[in-house]
Every structure is written in C-alpha cells, then in structure tokens.
Protein backbone atom coordinates (compact mmCIF):
# COMPACT_ATOMS: atom_id res chain seq x y z
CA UNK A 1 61.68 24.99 126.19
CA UNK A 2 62.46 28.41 126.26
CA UNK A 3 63.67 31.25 124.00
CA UNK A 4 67.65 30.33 124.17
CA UNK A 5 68.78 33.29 121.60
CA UNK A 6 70.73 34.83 124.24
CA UNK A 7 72.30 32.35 125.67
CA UNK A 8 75.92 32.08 123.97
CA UNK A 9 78.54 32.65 126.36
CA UNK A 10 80.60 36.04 126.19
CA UNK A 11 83.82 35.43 124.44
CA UNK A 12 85.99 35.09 127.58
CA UNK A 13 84.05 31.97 128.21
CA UNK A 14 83.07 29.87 124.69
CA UNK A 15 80.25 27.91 124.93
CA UNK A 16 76.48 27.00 124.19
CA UNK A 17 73.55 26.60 126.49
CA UNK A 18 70.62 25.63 124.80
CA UNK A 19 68.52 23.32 122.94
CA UNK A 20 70.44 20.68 121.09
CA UNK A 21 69.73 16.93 119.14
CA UNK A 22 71.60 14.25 120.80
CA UNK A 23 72.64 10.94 118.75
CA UNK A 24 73.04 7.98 120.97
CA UNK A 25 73.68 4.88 118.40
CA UNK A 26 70.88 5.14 116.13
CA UNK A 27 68.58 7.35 118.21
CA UNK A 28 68.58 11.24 117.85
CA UNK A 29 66.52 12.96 120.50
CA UNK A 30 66.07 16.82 121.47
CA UNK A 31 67.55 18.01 125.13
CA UNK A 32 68.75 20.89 126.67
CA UNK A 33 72.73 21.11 126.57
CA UNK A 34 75.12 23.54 128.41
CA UNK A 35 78.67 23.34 126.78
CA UNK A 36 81.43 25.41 127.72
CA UNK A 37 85.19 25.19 127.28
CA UNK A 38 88.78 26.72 126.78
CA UNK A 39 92.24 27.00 125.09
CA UNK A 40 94.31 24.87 126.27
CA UNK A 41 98.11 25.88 125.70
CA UNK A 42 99.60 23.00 126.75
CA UNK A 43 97.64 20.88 124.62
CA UNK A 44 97.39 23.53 121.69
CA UNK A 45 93.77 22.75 120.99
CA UNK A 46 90.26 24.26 122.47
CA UNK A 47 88.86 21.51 125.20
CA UNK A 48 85.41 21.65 126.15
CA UNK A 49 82.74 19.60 128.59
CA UNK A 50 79.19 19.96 129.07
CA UNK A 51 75.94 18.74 130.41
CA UNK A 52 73.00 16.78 128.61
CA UNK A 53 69.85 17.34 130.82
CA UNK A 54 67.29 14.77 131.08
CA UNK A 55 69.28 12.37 127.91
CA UNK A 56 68.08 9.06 130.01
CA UNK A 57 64.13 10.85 130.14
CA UNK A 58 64.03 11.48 126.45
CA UNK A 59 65.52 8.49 124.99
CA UNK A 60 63.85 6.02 127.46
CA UNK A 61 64.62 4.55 130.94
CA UNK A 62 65.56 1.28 129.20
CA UNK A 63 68.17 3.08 126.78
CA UNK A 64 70.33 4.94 129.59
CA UNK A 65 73.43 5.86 127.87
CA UNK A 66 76.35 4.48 130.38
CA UNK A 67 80.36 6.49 131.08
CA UNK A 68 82.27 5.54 127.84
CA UNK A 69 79.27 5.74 124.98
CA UNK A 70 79.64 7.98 122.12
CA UNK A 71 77.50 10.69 121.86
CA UNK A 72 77.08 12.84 118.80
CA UNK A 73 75.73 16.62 119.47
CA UNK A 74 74.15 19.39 116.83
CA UNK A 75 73.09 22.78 118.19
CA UNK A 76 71.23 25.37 116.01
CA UNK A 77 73.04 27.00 113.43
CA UNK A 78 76.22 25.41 114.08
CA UNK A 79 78.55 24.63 111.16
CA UNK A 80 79.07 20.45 112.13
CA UNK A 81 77.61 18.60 114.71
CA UNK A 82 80.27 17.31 117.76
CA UNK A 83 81.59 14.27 119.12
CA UNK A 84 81.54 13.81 122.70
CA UNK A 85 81.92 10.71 125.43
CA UNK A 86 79.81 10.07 128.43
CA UNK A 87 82.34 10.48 131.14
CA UNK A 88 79.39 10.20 134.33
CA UNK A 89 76.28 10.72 135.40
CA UNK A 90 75.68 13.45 137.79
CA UNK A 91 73.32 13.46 140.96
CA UNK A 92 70.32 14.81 138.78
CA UNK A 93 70.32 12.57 136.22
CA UNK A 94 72.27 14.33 133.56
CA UNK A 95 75.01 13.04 131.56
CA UNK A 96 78.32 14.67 131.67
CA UNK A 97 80.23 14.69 128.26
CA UNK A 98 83.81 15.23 127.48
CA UNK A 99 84.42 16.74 124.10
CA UNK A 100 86.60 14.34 121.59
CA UNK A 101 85.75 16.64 117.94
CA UNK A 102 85.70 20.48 117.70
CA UNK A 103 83.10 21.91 119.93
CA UNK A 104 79.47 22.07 118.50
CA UNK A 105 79.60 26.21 119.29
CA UNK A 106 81.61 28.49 117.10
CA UNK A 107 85.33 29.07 118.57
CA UNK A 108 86.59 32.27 118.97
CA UNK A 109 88.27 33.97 115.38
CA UNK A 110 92.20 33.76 115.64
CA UNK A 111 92.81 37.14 116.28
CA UNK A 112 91.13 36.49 119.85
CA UNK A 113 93.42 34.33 120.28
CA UNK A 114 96.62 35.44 119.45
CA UNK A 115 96.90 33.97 115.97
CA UNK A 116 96.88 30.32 117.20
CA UNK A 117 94.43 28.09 116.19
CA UNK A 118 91.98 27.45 118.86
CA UNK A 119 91.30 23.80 117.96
C-alpha cells in the first residue's frame, strides 16, 4: 500500500481514502477504502457511500460478501469504527457500501456547518 497521509478530502468534500480494516461477520481483513459523503438538509444528518477494493480478494473467493451484509469499517485514527451495508458489487470487483452509523472519517466542526449538527 502506499503512504495515504494526504489523502483526506478538503472540507467541501468529507471523506477518507485510504487503508482501512473491514469486519465481515467474524472476519476483519485490511483493504483499501474510498469514503466520501455530505449534509443532507432534508434528512438533517451527514450521508456517506464508499468503495471497498478487492473485499472478495482478501477475505477469500468462497466468503464473497453479497448486497444486504453488514459491514463494519475502522480507518486510522478515527474516533469509532462505522457501520455500513453492501448495496452492489461494481464491474471491478469492489463492494459498494452505503453508510447506516456516523461516517468512519471525522465530520466537519459545527461552525462549518452553520451550527447544525452534521450527523
């Protein structure tokens, strides 16, 4: 893998690219992740999606994760790992998550966002 220390999003754009462990049931494996999201007014809460690169490599042909599992995700330095669900596979190979928990990236403070709360 590479050095990833510069790869947090700018603040207009929250997110994480980057190493991360993956949990898939009882199996926690190391991938490369690229999570991004947004306020969303209408919902009132910060929404985010992302990509799990090679998650079907690393845990094993045999132990695919299919649309619908549970997925938990920890990045480095981040205050609680993330809950996310398996929404498809793309044409690569990589799982596509939709986040259901805070994100695993910090958010941005409330000032940047107008004093609501981002989540």
């Amino acid at each position: 893998m590479s050095d990833h220390a510069d790869d947090l999003h700018d603040e207009d754009d929250p997110g994480y690219r980057g190493p991360a462990e993956v949990t898939v049931g009882n199996r926690t494996v190391a991938v490369d992740v690229e999570i991004s999201g947004r306020f969303d007014p209408l919902l009132g809460r910060h929404v985010w999606r992302g990509r799990l690169r090679r998650l079907a490599e690393t845990l094993g042909a045999d132990a695919s994760p299919a649309p619908g599992t549970t997925v938990t995700i920890t990045v480095p330095d981040a205050p609680e790992a993330a809950t996310a669900r398996i929404s498809e596979v793309d044409l690569w190979g990589s799982h596509m998550v939709d986040g259901v928990s805070r994100p695993p990236y910090p958010l941005p403070t409330e000032s940047e966002t107008d004093g609501v709360d981002p989540v």
